[in-house]
PDB file of N, CA and C in Angstrom:
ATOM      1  N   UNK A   1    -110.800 102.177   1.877  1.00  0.00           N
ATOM      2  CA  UNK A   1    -111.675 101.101   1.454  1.00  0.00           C
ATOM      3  C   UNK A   1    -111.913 100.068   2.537  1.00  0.00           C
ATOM      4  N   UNK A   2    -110.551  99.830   3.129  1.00  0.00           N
ATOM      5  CA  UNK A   2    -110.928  98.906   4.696  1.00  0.00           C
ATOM      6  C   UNK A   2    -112.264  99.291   5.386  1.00  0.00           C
ATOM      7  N   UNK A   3    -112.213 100.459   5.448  1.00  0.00           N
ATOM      8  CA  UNK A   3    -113.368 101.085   6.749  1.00  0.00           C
ATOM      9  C   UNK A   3    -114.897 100.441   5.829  1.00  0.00           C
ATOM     10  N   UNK A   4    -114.870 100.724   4.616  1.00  0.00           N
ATOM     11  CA  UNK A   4    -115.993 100.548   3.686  1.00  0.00           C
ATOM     12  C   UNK A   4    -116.546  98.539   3.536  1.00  0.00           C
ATOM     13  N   UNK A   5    -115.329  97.978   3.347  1.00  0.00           N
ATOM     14  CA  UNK A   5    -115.324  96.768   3.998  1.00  0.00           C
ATOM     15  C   UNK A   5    -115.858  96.401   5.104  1.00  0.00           C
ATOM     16  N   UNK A   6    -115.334  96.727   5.867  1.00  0.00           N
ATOM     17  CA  UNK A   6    -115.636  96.213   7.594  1.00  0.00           C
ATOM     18  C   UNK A   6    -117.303  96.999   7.661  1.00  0.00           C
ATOM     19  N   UNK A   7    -117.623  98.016   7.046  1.00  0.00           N
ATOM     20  CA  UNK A   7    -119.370  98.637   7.372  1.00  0.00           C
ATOM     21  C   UNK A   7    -119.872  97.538   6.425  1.00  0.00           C
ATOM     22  N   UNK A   8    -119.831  97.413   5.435  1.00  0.00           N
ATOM     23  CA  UNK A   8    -120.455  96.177   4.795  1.00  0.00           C
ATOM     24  C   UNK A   8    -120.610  94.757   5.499  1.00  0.00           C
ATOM     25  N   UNK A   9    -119.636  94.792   6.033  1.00  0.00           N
ATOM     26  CA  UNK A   9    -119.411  93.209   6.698  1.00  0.00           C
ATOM     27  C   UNK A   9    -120.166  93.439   7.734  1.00  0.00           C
ATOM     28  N   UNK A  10    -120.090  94.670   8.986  1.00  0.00           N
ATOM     29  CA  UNK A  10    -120.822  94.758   9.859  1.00  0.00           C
ATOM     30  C   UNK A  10    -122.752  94.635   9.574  1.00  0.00           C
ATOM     31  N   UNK A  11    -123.021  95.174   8.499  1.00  0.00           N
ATOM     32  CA  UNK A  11    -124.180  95.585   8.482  1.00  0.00           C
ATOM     33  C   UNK A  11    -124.605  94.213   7.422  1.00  0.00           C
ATOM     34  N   UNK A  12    -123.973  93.404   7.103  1.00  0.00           N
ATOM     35  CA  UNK A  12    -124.632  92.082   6.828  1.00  0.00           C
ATOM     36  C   UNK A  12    -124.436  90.965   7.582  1.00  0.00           C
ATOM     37  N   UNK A  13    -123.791  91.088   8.846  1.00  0.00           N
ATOM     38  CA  UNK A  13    -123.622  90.536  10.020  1.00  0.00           C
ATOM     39  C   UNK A  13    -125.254  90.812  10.497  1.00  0.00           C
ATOM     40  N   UNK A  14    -125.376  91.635  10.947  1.00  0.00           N
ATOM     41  CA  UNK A  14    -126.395  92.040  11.612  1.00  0.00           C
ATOM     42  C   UNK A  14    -127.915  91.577  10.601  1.00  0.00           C
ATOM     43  N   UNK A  15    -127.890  91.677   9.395  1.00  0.00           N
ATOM     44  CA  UNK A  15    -128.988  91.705   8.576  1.00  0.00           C
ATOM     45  C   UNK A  15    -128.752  90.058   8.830  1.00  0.00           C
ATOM     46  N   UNK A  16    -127.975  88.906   8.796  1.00  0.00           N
ATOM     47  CA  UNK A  16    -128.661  87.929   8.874  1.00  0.00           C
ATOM     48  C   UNK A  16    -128.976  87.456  10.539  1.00  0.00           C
ATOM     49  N   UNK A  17    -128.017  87.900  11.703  1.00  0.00           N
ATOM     50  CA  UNK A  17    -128.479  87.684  12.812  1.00  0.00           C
ATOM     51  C   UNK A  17    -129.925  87.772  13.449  1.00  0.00           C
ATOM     52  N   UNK A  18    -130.466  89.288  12.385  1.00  0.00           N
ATOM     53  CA  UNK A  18    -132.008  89.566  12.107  1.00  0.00           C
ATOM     54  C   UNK A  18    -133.142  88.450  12.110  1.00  0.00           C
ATOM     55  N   UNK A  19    -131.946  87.935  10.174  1.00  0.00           N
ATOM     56  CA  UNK A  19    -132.970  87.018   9.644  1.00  0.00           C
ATOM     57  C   UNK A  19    -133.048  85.368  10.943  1.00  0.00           C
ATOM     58  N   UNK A  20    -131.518  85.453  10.861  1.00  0.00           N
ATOM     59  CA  UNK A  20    -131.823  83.641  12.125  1.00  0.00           C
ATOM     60  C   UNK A  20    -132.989  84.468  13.266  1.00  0.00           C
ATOM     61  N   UNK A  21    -132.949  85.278  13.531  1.00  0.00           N
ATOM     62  CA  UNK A  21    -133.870  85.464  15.389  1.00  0.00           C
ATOM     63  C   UNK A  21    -135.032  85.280  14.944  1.00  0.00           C
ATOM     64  N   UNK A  22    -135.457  85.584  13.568  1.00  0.00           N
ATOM     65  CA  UNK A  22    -137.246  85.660  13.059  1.00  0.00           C
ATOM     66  C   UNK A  22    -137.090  84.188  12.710  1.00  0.00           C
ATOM     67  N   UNK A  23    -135.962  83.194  12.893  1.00  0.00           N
ATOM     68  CA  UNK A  23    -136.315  81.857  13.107  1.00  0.00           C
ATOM     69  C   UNK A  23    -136.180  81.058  13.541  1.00  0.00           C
ATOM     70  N   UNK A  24    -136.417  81.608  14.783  1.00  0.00           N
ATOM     71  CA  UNK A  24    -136.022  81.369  16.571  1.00  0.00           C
ATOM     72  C   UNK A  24    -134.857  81.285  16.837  1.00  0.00           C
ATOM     73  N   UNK A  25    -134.090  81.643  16.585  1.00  0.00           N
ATOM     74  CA  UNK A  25    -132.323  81.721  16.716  1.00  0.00           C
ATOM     75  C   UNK A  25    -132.069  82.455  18.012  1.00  0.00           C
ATOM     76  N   UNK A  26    -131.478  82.431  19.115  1.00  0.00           N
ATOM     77  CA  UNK A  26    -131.237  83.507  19.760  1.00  0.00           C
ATOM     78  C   UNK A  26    -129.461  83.698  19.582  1.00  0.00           C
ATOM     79  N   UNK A  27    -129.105  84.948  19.390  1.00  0.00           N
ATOM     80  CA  UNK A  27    -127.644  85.281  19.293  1.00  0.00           C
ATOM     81  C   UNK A  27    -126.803  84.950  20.693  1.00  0.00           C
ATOM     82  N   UNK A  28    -125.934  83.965  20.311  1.00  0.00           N
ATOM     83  CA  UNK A  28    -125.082  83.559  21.811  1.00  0.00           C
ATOM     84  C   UNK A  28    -123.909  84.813  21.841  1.00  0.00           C
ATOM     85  N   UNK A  29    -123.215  85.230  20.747  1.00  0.00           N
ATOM     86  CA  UNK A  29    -121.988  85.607  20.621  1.00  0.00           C
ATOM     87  C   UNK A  29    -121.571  86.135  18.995  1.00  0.00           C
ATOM     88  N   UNK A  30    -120.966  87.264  18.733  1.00  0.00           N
ATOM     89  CA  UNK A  30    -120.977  87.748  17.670  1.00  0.00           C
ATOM     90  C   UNK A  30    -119.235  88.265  17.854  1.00  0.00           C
ATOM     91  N   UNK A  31    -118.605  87.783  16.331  1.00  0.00           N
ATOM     92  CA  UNK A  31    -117.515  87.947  16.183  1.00  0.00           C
ATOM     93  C   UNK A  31    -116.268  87.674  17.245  1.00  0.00           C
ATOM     94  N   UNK A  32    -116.992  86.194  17.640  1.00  0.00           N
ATOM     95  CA  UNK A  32    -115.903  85.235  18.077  1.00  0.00           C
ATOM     96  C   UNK A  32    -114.692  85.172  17.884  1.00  0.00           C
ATOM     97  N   UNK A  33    -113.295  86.007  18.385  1.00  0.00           N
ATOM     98  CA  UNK A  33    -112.273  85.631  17.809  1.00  0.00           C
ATOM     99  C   UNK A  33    -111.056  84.713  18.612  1.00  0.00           C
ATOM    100  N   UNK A  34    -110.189  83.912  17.910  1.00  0.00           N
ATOM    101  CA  UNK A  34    -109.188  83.204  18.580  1.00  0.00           C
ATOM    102  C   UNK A  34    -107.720  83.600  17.735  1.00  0.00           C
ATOM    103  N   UNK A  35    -106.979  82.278  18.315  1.00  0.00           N
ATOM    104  CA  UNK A  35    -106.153  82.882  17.153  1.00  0.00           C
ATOM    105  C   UNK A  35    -106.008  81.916  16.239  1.00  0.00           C
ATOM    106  N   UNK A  36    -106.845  81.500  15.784  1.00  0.00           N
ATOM    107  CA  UNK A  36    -107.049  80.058  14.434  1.00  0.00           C
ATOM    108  C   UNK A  36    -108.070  80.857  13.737  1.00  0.00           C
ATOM    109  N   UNK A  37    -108.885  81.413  14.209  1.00  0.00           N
ATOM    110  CA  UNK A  37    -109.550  82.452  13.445  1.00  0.00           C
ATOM    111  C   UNK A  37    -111.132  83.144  14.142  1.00  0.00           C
ATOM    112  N   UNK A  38    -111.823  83.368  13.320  1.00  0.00           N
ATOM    113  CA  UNK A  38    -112.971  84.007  14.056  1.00  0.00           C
ATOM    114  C   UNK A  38    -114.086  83.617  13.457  1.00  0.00           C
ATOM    115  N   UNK A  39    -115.276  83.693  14.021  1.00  0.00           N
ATOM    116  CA  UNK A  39    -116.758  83.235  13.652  1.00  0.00           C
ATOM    117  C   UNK A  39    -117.546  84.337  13.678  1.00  0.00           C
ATOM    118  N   UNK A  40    -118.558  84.670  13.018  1.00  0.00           N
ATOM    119  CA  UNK A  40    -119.215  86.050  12.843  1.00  0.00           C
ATOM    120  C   UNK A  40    -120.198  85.786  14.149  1.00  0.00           C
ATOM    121  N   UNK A  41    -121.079  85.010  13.726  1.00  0.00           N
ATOM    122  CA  UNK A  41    -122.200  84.538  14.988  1.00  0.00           C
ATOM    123  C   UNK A  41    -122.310  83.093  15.391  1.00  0.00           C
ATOM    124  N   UNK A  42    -122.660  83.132  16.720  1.00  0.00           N
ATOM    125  CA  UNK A  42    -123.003  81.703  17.181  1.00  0.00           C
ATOM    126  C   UNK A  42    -124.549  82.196  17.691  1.00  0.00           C
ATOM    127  N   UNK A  43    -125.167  81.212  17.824  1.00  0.00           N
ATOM    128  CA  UNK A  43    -126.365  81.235  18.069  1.00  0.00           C
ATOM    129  C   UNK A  43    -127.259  80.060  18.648  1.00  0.00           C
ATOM    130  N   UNK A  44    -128.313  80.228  18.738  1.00  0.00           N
ATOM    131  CA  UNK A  44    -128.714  78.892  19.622  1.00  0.00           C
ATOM    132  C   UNK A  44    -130.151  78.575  19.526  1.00  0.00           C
ATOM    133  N   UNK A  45    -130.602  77.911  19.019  1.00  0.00           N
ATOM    134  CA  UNK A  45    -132.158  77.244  19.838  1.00  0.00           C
ATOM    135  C   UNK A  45    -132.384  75.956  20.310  1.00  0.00           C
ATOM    136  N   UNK A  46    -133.272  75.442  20.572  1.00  0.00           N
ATOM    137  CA  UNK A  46    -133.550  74.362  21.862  1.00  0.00           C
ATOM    138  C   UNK A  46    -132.631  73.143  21.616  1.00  0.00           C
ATOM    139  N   UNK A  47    -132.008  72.778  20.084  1.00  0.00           N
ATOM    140  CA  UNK A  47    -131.464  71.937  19.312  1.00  0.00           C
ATOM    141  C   UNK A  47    -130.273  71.683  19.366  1.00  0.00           C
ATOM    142  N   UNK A  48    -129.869  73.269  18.475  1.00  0.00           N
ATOM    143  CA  UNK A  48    -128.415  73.596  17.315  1.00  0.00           C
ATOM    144  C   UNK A  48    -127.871  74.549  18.415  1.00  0.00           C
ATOM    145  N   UNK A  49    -126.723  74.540  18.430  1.00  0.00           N
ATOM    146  CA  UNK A  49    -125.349  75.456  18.206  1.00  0.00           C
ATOM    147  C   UNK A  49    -124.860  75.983  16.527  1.00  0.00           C
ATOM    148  N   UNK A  50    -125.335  77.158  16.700  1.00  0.00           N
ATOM    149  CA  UNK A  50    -124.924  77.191  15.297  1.00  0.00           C
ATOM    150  C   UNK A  50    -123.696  78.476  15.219  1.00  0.00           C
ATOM    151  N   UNK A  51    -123.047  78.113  14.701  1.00  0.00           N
ATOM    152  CA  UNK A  51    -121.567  78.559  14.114  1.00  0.00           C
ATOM    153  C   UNK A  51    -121.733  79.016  12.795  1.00  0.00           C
ATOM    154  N   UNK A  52    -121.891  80.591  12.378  1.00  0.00           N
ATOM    155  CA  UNK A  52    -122.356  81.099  11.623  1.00  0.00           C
ATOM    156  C   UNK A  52    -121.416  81.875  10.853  1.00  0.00           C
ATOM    157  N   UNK A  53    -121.017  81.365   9.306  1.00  0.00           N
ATOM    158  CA  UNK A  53    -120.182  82.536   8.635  1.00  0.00           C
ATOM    159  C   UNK A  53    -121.219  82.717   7.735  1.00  0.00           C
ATOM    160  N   UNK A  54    -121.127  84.374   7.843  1.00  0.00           N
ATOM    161  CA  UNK A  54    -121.878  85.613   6.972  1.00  0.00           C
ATOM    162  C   UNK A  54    -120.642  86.052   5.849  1.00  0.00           C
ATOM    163  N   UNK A  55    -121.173  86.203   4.506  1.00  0.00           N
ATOM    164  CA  UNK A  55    -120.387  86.455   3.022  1.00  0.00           C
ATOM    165  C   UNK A  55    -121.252  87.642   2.505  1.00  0.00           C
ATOM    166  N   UNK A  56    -120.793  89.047   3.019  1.00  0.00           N
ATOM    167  CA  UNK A  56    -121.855  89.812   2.385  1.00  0.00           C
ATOM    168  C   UNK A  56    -121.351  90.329   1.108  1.00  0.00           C
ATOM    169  N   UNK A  57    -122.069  90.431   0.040  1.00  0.00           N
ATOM    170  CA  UNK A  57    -121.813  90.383  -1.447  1.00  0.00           C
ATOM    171  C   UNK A  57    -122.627  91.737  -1.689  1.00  0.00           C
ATOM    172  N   UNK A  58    -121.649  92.646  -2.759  1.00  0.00           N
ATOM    173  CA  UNK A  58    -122.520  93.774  -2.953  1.00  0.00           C
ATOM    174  C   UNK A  58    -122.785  93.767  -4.737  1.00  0.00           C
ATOM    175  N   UNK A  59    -123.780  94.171  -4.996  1.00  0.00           N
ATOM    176  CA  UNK A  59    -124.266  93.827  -6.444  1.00  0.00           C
ATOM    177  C   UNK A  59    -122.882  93.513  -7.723  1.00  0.00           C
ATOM    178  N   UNK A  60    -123.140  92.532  -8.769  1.00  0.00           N
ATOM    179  CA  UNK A  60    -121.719  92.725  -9.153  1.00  0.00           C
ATOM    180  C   UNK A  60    -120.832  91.931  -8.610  1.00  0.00           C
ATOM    181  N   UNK A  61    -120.481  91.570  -7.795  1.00  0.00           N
ATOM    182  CA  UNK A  61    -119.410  90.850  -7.146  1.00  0.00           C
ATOM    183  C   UNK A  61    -119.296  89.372  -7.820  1.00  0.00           C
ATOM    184  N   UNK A  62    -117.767  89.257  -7.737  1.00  0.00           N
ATOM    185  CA  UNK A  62    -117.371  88.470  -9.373  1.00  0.00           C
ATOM    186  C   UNK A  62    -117.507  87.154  -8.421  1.00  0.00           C
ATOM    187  N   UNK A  63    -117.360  86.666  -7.226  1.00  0.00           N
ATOM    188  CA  UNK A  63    -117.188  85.479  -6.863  1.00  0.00           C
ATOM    189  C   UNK A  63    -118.259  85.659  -5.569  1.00  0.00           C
ATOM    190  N   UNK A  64    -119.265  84.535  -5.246  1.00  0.00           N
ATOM    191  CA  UNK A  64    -120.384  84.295  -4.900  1.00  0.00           C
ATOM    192  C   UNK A  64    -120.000  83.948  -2.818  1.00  0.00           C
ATOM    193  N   UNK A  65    -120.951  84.230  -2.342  1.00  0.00           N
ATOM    194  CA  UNK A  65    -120.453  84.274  -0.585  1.00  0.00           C
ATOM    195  C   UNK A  65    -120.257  82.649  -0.938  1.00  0.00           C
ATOM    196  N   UNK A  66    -121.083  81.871  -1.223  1.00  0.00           N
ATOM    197  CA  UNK A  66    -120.711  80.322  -0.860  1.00  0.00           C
ATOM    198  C   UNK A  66    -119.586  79.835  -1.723  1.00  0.00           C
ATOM    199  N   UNK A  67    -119.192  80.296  -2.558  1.00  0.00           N
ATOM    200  CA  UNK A  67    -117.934  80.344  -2.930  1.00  0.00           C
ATOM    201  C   UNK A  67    -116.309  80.739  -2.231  1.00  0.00           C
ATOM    202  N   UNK A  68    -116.750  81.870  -1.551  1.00  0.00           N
ATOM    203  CA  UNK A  68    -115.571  82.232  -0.579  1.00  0.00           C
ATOM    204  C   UNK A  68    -115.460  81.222   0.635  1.00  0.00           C
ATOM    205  N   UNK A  69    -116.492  80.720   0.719  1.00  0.00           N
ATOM    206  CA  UNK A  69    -116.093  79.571   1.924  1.00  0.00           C
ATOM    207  C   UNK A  69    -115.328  78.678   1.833  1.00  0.00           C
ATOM    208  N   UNK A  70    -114.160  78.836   1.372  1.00  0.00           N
ATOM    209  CA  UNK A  70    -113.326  77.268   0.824  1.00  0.00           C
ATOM    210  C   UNK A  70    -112.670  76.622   2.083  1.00  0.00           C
ATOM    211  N   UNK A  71    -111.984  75.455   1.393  1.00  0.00           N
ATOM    212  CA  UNK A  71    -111.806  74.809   2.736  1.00  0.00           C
ATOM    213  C   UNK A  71    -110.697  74.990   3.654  1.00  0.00           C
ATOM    214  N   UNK A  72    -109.864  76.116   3.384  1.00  0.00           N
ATOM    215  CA  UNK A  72    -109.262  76.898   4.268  1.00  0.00           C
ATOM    216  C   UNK A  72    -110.097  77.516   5.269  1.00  0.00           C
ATOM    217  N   UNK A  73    -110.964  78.659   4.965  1.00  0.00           N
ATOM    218  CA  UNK A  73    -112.226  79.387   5.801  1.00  0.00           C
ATOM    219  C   UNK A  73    -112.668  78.249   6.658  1.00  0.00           C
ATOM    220  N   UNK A  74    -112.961  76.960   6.191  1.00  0.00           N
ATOM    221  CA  UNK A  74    -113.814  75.846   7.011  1.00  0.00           C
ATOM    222  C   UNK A  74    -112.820  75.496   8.152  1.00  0.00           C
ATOM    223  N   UNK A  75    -111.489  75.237   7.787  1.00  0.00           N
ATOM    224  CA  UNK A  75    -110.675  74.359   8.743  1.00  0.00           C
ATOM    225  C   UNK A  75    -110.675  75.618   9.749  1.00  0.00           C
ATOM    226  N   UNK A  76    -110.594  77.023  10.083  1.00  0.00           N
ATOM    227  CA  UNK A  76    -110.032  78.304  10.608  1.00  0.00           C
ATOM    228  C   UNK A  76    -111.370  78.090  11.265  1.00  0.00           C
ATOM    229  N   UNK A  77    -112.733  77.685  10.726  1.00  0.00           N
ATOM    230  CA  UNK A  77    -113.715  77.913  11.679  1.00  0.00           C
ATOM    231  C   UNK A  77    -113.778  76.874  12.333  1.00  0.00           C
ATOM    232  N   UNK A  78    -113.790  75.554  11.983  1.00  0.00           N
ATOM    233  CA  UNK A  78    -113.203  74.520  12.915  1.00  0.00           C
ATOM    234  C   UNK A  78    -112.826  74.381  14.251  1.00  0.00           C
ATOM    235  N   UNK A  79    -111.436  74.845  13.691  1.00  0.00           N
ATOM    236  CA  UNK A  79    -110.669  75.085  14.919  1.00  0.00           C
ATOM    237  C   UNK A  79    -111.133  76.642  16.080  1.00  0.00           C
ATOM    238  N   UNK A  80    -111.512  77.334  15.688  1.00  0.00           N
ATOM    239  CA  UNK A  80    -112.337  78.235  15.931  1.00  0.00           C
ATOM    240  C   UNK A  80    -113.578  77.885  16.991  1.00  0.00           C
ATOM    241  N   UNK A  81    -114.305  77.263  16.595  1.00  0.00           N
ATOM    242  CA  UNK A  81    -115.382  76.782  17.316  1.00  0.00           C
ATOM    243  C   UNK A  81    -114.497  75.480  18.336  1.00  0.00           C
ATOM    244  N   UNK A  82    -114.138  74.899  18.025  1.00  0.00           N
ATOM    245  CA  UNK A  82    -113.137  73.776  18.987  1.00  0.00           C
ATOM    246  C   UNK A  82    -112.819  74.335  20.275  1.00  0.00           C
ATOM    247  N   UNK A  83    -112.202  75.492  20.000  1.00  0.00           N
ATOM    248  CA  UNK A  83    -111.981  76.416  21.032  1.00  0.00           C
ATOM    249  C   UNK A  83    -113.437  77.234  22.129  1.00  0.00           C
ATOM    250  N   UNK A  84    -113.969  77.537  21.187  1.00  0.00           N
ATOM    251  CA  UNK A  84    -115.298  78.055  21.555  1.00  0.00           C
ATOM    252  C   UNK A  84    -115.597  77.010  22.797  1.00  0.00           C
ATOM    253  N   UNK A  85    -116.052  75.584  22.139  1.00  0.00           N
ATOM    254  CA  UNK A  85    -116.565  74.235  22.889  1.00  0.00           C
ATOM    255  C   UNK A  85    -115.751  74.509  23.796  1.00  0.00           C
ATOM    256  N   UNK A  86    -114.784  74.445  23.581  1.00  0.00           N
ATOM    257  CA  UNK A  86    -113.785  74.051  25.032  1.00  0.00           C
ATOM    258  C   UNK A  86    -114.013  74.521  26.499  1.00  0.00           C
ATOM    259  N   UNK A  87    -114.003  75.786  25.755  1.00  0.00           N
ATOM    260  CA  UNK A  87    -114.918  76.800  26.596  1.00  0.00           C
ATOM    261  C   UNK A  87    -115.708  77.457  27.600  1.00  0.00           C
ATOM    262  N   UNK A  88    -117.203  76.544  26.611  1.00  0.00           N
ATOM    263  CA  UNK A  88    -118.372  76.907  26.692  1.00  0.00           C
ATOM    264  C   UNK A  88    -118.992  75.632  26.177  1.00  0.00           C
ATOM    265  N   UNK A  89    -119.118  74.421  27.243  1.00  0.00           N
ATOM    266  CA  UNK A  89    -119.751  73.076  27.098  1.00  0.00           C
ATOM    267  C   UNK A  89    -121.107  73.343  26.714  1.00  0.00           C
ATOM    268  N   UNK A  90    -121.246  72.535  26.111  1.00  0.00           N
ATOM    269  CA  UNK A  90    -123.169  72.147  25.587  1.00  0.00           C
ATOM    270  C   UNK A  90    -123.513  71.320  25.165  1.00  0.00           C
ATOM    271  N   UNK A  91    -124.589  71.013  25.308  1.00  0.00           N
ATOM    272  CA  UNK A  91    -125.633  69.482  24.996  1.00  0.00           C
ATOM    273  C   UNK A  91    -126.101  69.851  23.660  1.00  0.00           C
ATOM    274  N   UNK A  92    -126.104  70.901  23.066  1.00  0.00           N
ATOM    275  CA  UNK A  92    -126.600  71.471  21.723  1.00  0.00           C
ATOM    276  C   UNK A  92    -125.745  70.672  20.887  1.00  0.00           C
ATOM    277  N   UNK A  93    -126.025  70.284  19.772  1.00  0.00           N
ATOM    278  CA  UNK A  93    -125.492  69.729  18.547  1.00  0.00           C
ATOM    279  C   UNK A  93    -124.942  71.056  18.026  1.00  0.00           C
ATOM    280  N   UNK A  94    -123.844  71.014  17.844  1.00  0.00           N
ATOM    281  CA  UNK A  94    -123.228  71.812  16.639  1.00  0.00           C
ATOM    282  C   UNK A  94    -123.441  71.714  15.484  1.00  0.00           C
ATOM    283  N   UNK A  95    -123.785  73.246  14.701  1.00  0.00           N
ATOM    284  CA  UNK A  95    -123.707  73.106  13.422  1.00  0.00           C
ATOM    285  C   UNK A  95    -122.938  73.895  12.527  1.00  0.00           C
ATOM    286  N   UNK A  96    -122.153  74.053  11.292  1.00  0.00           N
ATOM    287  CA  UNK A  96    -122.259  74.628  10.799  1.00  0.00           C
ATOM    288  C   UNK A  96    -122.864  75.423   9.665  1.00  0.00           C
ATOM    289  N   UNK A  97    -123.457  76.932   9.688  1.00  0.00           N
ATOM    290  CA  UNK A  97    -123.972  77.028   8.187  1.00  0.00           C
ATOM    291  C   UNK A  97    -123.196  78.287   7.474  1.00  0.00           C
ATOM    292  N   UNK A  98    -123.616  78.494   6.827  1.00  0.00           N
ATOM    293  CA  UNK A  98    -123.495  80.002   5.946  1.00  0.00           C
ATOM    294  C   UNK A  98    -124.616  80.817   6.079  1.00  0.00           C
ATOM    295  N   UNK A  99    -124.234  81.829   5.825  1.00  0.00           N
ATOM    296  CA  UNK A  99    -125.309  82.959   5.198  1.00  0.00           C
ATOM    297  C   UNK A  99    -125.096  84.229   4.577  1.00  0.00           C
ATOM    298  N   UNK A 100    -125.406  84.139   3.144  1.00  0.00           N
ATOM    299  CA  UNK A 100    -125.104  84.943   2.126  1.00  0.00           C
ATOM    300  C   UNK A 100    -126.464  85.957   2.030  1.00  0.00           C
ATOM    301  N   UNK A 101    -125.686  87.301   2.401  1.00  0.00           N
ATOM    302  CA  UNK A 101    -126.623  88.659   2.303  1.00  0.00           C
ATOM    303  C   UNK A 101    -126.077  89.018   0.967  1.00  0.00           C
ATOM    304  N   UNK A 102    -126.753  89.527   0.013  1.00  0.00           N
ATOM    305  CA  UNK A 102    -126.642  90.012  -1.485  1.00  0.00           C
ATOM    306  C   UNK A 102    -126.920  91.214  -1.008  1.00  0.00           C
ATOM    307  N   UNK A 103    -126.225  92.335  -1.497  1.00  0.00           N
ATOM    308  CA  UNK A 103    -127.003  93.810  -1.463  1.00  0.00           C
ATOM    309  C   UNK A 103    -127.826  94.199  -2.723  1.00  0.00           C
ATOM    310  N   UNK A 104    -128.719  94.854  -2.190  1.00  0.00           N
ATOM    311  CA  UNK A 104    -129.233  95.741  -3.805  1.00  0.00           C
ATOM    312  C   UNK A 104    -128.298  96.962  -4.031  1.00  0.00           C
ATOM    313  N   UNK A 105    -128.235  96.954  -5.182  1.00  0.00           N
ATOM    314  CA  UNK A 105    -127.281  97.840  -5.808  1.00  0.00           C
ATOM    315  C   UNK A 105    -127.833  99.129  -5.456  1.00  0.00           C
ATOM    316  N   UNK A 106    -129.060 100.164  -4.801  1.00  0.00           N
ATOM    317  CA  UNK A 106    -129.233 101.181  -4.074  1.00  0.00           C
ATOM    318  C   UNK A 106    -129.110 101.429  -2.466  1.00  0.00           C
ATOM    319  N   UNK A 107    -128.319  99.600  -2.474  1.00  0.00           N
ATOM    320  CA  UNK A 107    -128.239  99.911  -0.628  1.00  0.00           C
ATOM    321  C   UNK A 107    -129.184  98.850  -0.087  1.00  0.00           C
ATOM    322  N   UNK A 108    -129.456  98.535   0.687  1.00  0.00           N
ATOM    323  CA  UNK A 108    -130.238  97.822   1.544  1.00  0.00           C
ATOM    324  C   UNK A 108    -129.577  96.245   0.867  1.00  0.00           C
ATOM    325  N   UNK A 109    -130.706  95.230   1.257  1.00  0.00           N
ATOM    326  CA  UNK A 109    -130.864  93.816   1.205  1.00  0.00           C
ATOM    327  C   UNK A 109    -131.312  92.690   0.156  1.00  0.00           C
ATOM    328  N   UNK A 110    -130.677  92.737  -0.597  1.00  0.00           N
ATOM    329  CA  UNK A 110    -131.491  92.150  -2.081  1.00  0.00           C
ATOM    330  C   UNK A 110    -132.304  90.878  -1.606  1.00  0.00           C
ATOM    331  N   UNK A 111    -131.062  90.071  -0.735  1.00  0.00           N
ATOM    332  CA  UNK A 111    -131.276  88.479  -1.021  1.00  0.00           C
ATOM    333  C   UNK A 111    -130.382  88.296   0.669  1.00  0.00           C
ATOM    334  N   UNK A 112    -131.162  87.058   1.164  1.00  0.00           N
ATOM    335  CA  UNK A 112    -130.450  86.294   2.053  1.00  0.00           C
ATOM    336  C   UNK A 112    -130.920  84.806   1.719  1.00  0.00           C
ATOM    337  N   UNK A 113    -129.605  84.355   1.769  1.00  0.00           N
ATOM    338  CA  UNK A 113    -129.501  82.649   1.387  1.00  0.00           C
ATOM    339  C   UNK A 113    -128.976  82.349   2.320  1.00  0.00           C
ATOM    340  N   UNK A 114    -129.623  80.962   3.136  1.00  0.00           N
ATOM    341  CA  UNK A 114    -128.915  80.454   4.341  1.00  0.00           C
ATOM    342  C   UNK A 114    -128.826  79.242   4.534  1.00  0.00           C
ATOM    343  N   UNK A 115    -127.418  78.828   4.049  1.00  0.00           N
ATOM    344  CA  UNK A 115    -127.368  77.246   3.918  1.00  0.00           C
ATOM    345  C   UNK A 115    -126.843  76.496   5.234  1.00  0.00           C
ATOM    346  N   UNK A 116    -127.939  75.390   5.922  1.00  0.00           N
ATOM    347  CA  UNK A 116    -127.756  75.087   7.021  1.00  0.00           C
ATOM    348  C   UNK A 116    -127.009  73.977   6.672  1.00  0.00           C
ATOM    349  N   UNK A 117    -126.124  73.472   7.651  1.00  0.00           N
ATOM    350  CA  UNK A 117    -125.095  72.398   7.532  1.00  0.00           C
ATOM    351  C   UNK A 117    -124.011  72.459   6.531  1.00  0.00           C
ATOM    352  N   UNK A 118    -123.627  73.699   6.288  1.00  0.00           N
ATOM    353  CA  UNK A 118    -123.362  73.720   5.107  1.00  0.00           C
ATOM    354  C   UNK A 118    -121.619  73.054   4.969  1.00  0.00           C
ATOM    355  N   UNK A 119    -120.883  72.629   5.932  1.00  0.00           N
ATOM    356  CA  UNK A 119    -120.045  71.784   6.170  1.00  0.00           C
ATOM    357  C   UNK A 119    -119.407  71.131   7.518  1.00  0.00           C
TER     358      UNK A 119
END
């Protein structure tokens, strides 16, 4: 079931990295890891730094992607991106958002919800 996990997670990684580039997003870095934790995507346009956790949800699923973000997940990306900065200086404003891919229950993409700033 791990392996089935991680293809889900991969392939709604990618389905919203999709959706940010069709709105001018360019991908800096995908699956950022430290050891406080990891970030799916960072990304960038002329503005934002954006620090991106993806919640991919497959039809059915009893608890909602913006729900799994609690404030454990937040402090791990935090510190996460802290590290990132440290890094990798920038004049970009940091942000954080979410983005919840829903599957359709035959496969593909039901729904993408993408809450900017979302803490």
């Amino acid at each position: 079931m791990a392996g089935d996990r991680k293809a889900t997670g991969d392939f709604g990684e990618r389905a919203a990295a999709e959706y940010l580039a069709r709105r001018g997003f360019a991908c800096v870095a995908a699956n950022f890891r430290t050891r406080m934790g990891e970030i799916d995507l960072i990304l960038r346009d002329a503005r934002y730094l954006l620090f991106v956790e993806v919640k991919t949800r497959s039809a059915g699923s009893m608890v909602s992607g913006e729900e799994a973000v609690d404030f454990h997940k937040q402090r791990r990306l935090r510190a996460a991106a802290e590290q990132y900065l440290a890094e990798n200086p920038t004049g970009l404003q940091p942000r954080f958002d979410v983005v919840c891919v829903d599957l359709a229950p035959g496969g593909g993409v039901a729904e993408i919800r993408w809450i900017e700033n979302a803490f």
